[in-house]
PDB file of N, CA and C in Angstrom:
ATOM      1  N   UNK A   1       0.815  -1.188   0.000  1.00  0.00           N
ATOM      2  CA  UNK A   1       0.000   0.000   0.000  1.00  0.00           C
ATOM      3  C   UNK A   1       0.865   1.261   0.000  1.00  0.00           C
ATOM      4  N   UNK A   2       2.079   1.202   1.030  1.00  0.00           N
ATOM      5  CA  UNK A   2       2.962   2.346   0.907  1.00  0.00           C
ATOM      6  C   UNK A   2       3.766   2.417  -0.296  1.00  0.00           C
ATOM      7  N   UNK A   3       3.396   1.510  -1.667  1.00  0.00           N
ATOM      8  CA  UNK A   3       4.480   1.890  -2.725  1.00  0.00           C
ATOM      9  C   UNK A   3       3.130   2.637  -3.978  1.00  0.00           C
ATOM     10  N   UNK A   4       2.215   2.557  -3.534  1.00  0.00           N
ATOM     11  CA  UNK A   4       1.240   3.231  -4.167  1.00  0.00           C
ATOM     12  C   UNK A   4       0.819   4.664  -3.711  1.00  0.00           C
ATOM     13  N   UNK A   5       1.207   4.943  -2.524  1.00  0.00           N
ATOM     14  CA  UNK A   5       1.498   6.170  -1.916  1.00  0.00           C
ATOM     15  C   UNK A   5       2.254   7.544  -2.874  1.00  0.00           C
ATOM     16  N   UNK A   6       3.667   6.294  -2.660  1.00  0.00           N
ATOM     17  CA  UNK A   6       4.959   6.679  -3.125  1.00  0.00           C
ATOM     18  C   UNK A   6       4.666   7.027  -4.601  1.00  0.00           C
ATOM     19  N   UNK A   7       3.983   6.314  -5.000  1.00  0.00           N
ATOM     20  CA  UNK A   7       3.121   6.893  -6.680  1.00  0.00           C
ATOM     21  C   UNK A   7       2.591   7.913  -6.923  1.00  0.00           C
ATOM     22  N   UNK A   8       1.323   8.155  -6.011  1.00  0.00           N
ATOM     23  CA  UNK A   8       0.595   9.350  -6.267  1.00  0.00           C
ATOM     24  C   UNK A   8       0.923  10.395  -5.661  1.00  0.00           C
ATOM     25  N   UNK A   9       1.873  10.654  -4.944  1.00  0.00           N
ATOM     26  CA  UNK A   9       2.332  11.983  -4.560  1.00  0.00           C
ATOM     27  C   UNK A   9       3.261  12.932  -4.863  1.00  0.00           C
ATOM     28  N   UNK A  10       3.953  11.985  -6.162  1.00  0.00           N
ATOM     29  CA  UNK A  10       4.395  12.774  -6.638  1.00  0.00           C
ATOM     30  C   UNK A  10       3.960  13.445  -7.933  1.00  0.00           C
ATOM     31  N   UNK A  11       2.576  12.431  -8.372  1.00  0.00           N
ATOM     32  CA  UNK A  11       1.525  12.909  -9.440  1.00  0.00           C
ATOM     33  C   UNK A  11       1.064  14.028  -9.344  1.00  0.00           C
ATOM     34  N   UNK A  12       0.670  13.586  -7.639  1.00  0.00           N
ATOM     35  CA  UNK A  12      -0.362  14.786  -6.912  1.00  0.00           C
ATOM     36  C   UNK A  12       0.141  16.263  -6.866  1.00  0.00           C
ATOM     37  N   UNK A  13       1.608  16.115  -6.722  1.00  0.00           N
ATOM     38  CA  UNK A  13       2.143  17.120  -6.587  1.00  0.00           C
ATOM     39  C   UNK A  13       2.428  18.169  -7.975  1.00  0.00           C
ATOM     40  N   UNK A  14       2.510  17.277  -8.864  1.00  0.00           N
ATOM     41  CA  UNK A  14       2.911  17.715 -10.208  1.00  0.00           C
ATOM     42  C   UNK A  14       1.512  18.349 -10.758  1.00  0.00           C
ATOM     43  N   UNK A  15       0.031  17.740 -10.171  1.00  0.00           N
ATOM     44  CA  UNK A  15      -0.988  18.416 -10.773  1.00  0.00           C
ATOM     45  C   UNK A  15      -1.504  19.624  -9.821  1.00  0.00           C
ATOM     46  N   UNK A  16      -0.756  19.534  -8.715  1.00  0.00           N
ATOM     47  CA  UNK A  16      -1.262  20.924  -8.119  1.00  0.00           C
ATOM     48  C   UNK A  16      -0.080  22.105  -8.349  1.00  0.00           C
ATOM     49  N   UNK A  17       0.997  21.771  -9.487  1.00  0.00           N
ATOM     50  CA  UNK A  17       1.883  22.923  -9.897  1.00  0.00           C
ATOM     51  C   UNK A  17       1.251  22.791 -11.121  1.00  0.00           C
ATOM     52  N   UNK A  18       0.787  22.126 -11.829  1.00  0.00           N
ATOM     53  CA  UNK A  18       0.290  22.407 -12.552  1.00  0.00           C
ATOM     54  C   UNK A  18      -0.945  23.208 -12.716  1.00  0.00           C
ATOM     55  N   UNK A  19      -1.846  22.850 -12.093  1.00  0.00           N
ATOM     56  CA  UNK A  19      -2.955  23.829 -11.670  1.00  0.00           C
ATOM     57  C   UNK A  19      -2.352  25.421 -11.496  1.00  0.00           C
ATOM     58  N   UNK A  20      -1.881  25.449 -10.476  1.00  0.00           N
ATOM     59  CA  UNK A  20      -1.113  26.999 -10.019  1.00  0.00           C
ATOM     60  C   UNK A  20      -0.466  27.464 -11.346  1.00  0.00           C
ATOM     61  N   UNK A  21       0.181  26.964 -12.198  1.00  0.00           N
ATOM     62  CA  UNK A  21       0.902  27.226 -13.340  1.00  0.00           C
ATOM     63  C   UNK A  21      -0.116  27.648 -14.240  1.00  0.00           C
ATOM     64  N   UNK A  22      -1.231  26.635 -14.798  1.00  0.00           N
ATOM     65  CA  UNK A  22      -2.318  27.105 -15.372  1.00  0.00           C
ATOM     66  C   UNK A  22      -3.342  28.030 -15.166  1.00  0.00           C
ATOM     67  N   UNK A  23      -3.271  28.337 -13.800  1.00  0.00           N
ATOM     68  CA  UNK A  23      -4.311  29.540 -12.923  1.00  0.00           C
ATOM     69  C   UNK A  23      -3.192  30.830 -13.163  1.00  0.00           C
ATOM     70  N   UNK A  24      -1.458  31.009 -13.353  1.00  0.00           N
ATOM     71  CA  UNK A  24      -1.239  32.198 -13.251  1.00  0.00           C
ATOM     72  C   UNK A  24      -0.803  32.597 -14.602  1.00  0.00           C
ATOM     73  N   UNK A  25      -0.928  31.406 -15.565  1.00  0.00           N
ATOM     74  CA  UNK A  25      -0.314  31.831 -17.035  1.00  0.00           C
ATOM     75  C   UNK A  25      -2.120  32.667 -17.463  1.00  0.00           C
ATOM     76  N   UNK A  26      -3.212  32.193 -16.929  1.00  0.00           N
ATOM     77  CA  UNK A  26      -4.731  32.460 -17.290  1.00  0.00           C
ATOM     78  C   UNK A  26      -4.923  33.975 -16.974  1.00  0.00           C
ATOM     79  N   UNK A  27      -4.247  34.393 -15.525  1.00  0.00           N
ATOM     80  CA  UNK A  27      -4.570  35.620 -15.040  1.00  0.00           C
ATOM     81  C   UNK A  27      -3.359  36.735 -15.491  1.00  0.00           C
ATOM     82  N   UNK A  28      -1.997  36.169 -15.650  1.00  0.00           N
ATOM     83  CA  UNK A  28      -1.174  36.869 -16.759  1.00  0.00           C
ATOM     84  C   UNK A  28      -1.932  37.301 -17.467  1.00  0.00           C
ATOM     85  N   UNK A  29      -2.363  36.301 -18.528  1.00  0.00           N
ATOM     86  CA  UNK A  29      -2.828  36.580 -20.442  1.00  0.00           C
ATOM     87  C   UNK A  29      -4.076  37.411 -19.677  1.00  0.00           C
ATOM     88  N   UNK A  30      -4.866  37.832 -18.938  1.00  0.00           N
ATOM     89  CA  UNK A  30      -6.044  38.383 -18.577  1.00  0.00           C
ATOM     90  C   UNK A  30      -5.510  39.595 -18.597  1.00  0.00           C
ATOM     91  N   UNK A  31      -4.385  40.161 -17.494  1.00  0.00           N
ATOM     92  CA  UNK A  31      -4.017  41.445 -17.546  1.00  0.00           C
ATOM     93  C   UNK A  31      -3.072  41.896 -18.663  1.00  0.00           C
ATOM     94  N   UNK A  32      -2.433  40.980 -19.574  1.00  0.00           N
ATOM     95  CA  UNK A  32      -2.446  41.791 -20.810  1.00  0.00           C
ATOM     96  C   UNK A  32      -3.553  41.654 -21.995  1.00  0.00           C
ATOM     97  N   UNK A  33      -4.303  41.078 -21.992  1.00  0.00           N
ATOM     98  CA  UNK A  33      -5.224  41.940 -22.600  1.00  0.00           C
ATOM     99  C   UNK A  33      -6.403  42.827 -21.628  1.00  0.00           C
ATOM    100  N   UNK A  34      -6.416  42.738 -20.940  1.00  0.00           N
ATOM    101  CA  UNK A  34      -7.032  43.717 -20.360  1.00  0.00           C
ATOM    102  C   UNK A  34      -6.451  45.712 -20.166  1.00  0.00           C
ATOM    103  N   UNK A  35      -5.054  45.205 -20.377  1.00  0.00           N
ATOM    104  CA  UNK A  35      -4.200  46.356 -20.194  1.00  0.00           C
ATOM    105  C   UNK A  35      -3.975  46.686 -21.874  1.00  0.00           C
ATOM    106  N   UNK A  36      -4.344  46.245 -22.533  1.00  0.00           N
ATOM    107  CA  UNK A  36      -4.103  46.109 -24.044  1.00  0.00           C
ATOM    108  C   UNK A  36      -4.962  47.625 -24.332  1.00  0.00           C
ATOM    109  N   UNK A  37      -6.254  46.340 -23.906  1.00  0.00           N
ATOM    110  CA  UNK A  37      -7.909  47.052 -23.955  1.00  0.00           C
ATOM    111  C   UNK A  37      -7.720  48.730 -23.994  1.00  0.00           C
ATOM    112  N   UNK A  38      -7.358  48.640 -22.401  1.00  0.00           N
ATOM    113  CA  UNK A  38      -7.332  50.149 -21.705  1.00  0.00           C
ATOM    114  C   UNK A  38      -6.820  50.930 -22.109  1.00  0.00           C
ATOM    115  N   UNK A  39      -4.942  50.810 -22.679  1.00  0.00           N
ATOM    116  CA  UNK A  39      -4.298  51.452 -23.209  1.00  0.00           C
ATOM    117  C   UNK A  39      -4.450  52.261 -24.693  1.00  0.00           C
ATOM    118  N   UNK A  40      -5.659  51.246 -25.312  1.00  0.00           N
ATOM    119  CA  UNK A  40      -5.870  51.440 -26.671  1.00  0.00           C
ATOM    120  C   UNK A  40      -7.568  52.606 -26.750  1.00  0.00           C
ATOM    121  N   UNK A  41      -7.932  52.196 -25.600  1.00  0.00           N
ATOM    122  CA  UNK A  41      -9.162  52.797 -25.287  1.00  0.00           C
ATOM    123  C   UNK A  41      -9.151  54.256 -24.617  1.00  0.00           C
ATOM    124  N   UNK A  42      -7.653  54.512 -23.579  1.00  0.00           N
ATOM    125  CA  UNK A  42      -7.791  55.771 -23.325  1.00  0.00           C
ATOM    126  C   UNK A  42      -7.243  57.003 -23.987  1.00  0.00           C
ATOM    127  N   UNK A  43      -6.820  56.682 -24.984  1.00  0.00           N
ATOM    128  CA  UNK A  43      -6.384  57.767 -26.345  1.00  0.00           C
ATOM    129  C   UNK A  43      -7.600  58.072 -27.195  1.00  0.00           C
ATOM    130  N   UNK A  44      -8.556  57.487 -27.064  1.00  0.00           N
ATOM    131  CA  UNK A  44     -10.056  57.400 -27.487  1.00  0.00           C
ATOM    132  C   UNK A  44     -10.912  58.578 -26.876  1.00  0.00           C
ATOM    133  N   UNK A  45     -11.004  58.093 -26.198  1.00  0.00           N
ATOM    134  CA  UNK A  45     -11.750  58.822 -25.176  1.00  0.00           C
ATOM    135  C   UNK A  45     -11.238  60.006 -24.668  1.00  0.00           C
ATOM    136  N   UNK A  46      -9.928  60.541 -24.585  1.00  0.00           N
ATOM    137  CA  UNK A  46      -9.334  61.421 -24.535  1.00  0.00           C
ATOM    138  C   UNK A  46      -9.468  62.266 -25.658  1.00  0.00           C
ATOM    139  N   UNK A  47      -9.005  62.170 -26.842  1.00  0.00           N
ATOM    140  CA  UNK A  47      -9.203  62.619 -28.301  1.00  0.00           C
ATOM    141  C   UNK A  47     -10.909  62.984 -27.929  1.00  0.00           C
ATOM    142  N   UNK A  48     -11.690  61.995 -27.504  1.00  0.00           N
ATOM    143  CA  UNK A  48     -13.693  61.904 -27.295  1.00  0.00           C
ATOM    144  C   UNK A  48     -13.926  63.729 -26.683  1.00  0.00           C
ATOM    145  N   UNK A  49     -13.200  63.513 -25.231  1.00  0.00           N
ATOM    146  CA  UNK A  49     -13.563  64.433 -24.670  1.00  0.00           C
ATOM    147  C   UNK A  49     -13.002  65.857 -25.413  1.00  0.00           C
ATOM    148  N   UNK A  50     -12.232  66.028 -25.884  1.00  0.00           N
ATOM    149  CA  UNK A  50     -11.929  67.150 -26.685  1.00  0.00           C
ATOM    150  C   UNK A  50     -12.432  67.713 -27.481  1.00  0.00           C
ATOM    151  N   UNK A  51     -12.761  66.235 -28.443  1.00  0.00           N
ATOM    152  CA  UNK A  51     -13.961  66.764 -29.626  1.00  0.00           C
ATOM    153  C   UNK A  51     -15.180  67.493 -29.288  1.00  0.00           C
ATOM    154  N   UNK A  52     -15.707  66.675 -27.653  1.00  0.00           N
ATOM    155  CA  UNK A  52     -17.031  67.542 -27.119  1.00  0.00           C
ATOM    156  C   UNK A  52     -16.734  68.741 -26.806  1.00  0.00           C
ATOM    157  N   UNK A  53     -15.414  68.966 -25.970  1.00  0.00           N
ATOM    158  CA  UNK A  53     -15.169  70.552 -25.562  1.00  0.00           C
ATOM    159  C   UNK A  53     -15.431  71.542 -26.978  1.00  0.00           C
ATOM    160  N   UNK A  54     -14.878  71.095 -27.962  1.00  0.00           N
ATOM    161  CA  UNK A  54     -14.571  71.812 -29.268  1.00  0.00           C
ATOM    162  C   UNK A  54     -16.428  72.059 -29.678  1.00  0.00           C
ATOM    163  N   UNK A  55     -16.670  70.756 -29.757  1.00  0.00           N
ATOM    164  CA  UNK A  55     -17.929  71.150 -30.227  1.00  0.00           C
ATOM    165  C   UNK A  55     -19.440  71.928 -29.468  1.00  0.00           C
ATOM    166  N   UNK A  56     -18.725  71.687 -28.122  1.00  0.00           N
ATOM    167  CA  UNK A  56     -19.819  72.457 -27.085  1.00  0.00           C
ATOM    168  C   UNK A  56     -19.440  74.048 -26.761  1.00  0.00           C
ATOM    169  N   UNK A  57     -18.476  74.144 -27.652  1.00  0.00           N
ATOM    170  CA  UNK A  57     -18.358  75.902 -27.765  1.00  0.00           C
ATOM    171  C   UNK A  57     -18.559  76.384 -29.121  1.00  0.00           C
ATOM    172  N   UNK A  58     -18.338  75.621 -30.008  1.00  0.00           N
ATOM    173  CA  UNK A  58     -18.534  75.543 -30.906  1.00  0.00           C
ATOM    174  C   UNK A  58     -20.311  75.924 -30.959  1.00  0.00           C
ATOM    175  N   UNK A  59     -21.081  75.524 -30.392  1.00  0.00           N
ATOM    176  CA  UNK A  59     -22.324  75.275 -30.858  1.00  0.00           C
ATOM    177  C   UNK A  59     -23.294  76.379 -29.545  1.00  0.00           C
ATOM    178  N   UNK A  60     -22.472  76.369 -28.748  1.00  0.00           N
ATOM    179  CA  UNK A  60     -22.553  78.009 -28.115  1.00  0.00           C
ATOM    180  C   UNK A  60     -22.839  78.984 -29.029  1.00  0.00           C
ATOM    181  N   UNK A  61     -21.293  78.837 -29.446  1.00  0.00           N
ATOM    182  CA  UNK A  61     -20.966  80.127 -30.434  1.00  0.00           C
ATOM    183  C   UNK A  61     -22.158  80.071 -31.658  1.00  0.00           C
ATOM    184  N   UNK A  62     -22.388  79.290 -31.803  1.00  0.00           N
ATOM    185  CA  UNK A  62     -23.273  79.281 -33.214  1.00  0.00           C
ATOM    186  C   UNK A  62     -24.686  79.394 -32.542  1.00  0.00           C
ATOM    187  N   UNK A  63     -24.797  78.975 -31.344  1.00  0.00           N
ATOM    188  CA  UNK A  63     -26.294  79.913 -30.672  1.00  0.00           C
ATOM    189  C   UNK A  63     -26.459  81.040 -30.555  1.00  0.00           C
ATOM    190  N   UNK A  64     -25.503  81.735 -30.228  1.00  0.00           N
ATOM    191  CA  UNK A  64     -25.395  83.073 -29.715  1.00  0.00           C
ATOM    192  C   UNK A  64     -25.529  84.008 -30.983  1.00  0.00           C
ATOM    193  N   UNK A  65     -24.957  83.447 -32.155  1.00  0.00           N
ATOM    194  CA  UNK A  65     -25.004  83.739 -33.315  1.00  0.00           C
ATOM    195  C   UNK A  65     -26.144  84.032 -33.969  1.00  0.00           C
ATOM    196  N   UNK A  66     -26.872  83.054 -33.892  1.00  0.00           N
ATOM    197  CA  UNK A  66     -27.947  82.714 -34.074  1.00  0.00           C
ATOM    198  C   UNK A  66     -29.008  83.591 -33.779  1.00  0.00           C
ATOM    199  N   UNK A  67     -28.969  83.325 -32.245  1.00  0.00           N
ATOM    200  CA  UNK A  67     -29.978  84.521 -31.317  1.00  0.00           C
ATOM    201  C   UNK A  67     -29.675  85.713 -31.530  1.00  0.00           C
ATOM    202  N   UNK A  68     -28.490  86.338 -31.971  1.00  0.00           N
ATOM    203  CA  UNK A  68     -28.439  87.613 -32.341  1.00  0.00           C
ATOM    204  C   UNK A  68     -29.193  88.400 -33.775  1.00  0.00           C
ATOM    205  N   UNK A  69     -28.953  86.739 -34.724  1.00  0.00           N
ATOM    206  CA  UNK A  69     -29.653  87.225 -36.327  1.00  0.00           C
ATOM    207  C   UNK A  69     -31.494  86.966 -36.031  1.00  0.00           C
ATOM    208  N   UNK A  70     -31.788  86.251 -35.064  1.00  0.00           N
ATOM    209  CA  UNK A  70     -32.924  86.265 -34.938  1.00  0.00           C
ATOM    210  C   UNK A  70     -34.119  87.200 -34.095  1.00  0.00           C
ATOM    211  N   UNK A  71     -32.980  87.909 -33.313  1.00  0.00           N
ATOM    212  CA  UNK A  71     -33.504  89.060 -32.190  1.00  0.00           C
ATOM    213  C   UNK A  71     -33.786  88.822 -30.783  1.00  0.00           C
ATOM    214  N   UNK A  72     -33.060  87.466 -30.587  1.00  0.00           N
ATOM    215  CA  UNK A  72     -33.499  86.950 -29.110  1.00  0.00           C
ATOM    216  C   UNK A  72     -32.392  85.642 -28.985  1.00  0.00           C
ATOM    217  N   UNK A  73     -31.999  86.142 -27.958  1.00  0.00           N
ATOM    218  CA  UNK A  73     -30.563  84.939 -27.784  1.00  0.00           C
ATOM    219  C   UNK A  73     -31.268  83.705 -27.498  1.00  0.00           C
ATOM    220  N   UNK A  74     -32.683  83.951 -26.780  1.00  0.00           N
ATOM    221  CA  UNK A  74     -32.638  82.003 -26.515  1.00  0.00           C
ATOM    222  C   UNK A  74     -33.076  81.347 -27.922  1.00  0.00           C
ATOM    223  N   UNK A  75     -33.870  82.262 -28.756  1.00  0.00           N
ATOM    224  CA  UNK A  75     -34.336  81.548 -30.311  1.00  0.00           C
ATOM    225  C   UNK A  75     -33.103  81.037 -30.966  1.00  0.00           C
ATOM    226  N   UNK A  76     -31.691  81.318 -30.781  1.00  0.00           N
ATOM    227  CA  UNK A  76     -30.405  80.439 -31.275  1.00  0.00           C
ATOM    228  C   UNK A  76     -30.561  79.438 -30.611  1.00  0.00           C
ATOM    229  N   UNK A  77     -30.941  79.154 -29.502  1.00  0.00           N
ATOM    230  CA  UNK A  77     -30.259  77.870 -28.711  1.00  0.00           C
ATOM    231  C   UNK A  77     -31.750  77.229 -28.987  1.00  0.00           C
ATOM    232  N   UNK A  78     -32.684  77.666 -29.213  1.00  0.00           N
ATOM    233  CA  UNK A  78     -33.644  76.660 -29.243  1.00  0.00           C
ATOM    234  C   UNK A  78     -33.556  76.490 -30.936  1.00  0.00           C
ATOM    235  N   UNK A  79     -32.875  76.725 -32.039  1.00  0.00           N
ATOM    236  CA  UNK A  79     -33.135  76.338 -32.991  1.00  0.00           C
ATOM    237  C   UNK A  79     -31.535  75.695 -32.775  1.00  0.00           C
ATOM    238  N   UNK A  80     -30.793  75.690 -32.340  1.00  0.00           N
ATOM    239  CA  UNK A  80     -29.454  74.655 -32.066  1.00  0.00           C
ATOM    240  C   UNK A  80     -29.909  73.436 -31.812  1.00  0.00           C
ATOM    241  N   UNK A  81     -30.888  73.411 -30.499  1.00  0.00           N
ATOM    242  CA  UNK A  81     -31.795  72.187 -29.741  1.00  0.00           C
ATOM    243  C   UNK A  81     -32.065  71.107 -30.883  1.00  0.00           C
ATOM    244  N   UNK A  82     -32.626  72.305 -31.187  1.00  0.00           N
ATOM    245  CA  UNK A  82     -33.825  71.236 -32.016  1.00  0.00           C
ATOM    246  C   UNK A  82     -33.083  70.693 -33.246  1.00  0.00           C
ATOM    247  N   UNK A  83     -31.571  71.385 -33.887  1.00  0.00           N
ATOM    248  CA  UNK A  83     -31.604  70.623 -34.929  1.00  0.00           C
ATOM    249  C   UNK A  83     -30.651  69.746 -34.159  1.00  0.00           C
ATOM    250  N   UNK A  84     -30.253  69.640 -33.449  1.00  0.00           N
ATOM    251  CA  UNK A  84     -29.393  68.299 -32.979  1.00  0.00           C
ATOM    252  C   UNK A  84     -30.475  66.938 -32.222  1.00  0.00           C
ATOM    253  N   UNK A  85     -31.562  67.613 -31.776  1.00  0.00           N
ATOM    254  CA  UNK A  85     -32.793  66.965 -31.478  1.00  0.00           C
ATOM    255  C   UNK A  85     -33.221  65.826 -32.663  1.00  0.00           C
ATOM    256  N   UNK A  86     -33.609  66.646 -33.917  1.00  0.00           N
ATOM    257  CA  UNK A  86     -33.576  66.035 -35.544  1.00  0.00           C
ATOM    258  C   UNK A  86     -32.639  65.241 -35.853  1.00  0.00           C
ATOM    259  N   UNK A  87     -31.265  65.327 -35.542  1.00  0.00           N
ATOM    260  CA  UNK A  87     -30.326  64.686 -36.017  1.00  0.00           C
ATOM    261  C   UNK A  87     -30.126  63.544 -35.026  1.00  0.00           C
ATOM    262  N   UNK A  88     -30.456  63.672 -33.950  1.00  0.00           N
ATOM    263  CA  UNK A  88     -30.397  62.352 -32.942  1.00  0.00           C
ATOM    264  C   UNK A  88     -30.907  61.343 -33.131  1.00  0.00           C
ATOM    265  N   UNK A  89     -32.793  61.921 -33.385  1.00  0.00           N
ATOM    266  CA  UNK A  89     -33.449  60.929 -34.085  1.00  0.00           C
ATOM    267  C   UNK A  89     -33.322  60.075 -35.563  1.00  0.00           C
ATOM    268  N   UNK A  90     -32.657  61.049 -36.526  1.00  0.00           N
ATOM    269  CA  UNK A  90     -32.244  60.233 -37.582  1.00  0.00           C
ATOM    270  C   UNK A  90     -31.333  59.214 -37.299  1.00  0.00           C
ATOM    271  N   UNK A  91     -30.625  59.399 -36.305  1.00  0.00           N
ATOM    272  CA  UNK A  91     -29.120  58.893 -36.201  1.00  0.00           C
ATOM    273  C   UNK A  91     -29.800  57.469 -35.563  1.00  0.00           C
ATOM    274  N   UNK A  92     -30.648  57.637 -34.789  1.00  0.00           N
ATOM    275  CA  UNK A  92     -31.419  56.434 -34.015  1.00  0.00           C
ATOM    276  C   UNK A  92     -31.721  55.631 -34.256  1.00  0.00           C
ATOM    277  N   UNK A  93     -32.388  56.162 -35.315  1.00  0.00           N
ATOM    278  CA  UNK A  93     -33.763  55.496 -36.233  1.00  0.00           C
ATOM    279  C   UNK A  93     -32.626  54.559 -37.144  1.00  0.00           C
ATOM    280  N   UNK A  94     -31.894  55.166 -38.146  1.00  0.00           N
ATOM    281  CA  UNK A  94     -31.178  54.854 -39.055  1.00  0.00           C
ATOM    282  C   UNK A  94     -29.663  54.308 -38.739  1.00  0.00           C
ATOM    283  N   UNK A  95     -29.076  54.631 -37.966  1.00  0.00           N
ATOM    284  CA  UNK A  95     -27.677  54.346 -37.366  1.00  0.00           C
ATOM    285  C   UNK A  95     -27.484  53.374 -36.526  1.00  0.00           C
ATOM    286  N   UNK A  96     -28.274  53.327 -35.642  1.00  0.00           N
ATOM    287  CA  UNK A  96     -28.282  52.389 -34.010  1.00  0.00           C
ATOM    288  C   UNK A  96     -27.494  51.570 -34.455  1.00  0.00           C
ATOM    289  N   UNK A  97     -28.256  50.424 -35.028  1.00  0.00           N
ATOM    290  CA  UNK A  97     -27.118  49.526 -35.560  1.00  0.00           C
ATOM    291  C   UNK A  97     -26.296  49.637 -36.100  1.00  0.00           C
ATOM    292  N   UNK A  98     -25.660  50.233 -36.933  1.00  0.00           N
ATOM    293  CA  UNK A  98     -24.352  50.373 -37.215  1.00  0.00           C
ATOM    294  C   UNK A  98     -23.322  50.845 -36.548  1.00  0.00           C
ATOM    295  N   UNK A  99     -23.466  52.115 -35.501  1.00  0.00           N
ATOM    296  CA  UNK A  99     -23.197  52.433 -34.806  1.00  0.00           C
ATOM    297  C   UNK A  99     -22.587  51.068 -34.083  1.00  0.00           C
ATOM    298  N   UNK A 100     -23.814  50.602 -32.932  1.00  0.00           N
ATOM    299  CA  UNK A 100     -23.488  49.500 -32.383  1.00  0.00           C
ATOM    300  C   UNK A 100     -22.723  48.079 -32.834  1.00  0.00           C
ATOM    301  N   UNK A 101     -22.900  47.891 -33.903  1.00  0.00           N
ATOM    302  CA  UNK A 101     -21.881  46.715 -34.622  1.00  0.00           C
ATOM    303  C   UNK A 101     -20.551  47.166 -35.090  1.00  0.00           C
ATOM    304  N   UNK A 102     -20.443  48.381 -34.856  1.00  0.00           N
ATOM    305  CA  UNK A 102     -18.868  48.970 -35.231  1.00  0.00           C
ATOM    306  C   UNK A 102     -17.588  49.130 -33.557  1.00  0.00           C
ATOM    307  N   UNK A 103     -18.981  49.242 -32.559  1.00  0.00           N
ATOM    308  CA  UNK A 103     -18.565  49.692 -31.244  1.00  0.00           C
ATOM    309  C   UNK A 103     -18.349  48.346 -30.786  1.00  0.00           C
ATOM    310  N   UNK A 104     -18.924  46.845 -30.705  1.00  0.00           N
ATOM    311  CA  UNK A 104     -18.630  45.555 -30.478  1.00  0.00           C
ATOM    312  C   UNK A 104     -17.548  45.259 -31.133  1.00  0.00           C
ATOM    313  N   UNK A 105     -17.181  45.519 -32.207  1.00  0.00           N
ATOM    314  CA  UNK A 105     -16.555  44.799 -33.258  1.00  0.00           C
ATOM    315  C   UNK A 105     -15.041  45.355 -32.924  1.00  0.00           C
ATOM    316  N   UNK A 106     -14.882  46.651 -32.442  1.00  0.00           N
ATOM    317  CA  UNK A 106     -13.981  47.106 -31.886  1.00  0.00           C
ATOM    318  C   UNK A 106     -13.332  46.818 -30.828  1.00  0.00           C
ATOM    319  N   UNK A 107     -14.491  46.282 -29.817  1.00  0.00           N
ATOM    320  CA  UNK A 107     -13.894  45.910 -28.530  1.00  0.00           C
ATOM    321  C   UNK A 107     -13.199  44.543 -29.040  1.00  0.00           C
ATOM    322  N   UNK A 108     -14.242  43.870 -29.818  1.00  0.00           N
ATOM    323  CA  UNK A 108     -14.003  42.595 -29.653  1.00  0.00           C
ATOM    324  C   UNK A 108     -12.249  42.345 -30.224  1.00  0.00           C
ATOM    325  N   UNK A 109     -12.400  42.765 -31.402  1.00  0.00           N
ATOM    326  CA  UNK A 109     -11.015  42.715 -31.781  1.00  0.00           C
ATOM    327  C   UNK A 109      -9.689  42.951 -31.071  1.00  0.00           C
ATOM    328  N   UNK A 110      -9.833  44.075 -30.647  1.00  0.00           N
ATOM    329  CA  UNK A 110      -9.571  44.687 -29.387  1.00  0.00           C
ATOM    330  C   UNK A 110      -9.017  43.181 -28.115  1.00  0.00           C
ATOM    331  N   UNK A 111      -9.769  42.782 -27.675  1.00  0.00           N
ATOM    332  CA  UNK A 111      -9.736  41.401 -26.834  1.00  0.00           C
ATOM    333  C   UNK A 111      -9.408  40.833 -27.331  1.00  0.00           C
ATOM    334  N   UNK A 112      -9.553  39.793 -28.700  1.00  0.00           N
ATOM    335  CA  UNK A 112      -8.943  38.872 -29.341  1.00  0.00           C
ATOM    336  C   UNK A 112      -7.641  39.238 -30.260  1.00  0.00           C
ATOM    337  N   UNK A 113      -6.656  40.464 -30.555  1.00  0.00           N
ATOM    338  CA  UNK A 113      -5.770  40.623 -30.529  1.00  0.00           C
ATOM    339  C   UNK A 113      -4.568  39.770 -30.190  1.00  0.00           C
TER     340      UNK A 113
END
């Protein structure tokens, strides 16, 4: 009985480094692509937020503009409203999906890299 011992413990031993080996090569490959992800994603979003700064003065400016050729500053911002209002809904109606299958398709690649 003690030479069957002498067998499995050193099996035993070899599948619980193995395990540990396979649990830290899993959580390695996790944090580089996870760090992949991030790295590639926060030049995105950075560039993102800029474009909004640009365009949320941008579209100030073109209210104010606006309200001045029309004789009343809020009639710029309510005809600003409304055409980005119009354009949301087209974008909705007509875009969603594409939009959304371009934004998956990105991540995904992104991960499987």
């Amino acid at each position: 009985m003690e030479d069957s011992t002498n067998l499995f413990e050193p099996l035993l031993e070899k599948a619980v480094d193995y395990g540990k080996t396979s649990y830290e090569l899993a959580r390695l490959k996790t944090i580089d692509k996870a760090s992949d992800v991030v790295s590639t994603t926060v030049p995105h979003l950075f560039f993102g937020v800029l474009l909004v700064s640009f365009m949320l003065f941008l579209n100030i400016g073109i209210a104010f503009w606006l309200g001045e050729v029309l004789g009343k500053v809020f009639y710029g911002f309510f005809v600003v409203g409304g055409f980005y209002c119009i354009l949301g809904l087209i974008l909705h109606l007509f875009l969603h999906k594409w939009v959304k299958t371009k934004v998956q398709n990105y991540f995904i690649k992104q991960v499987l890299k």
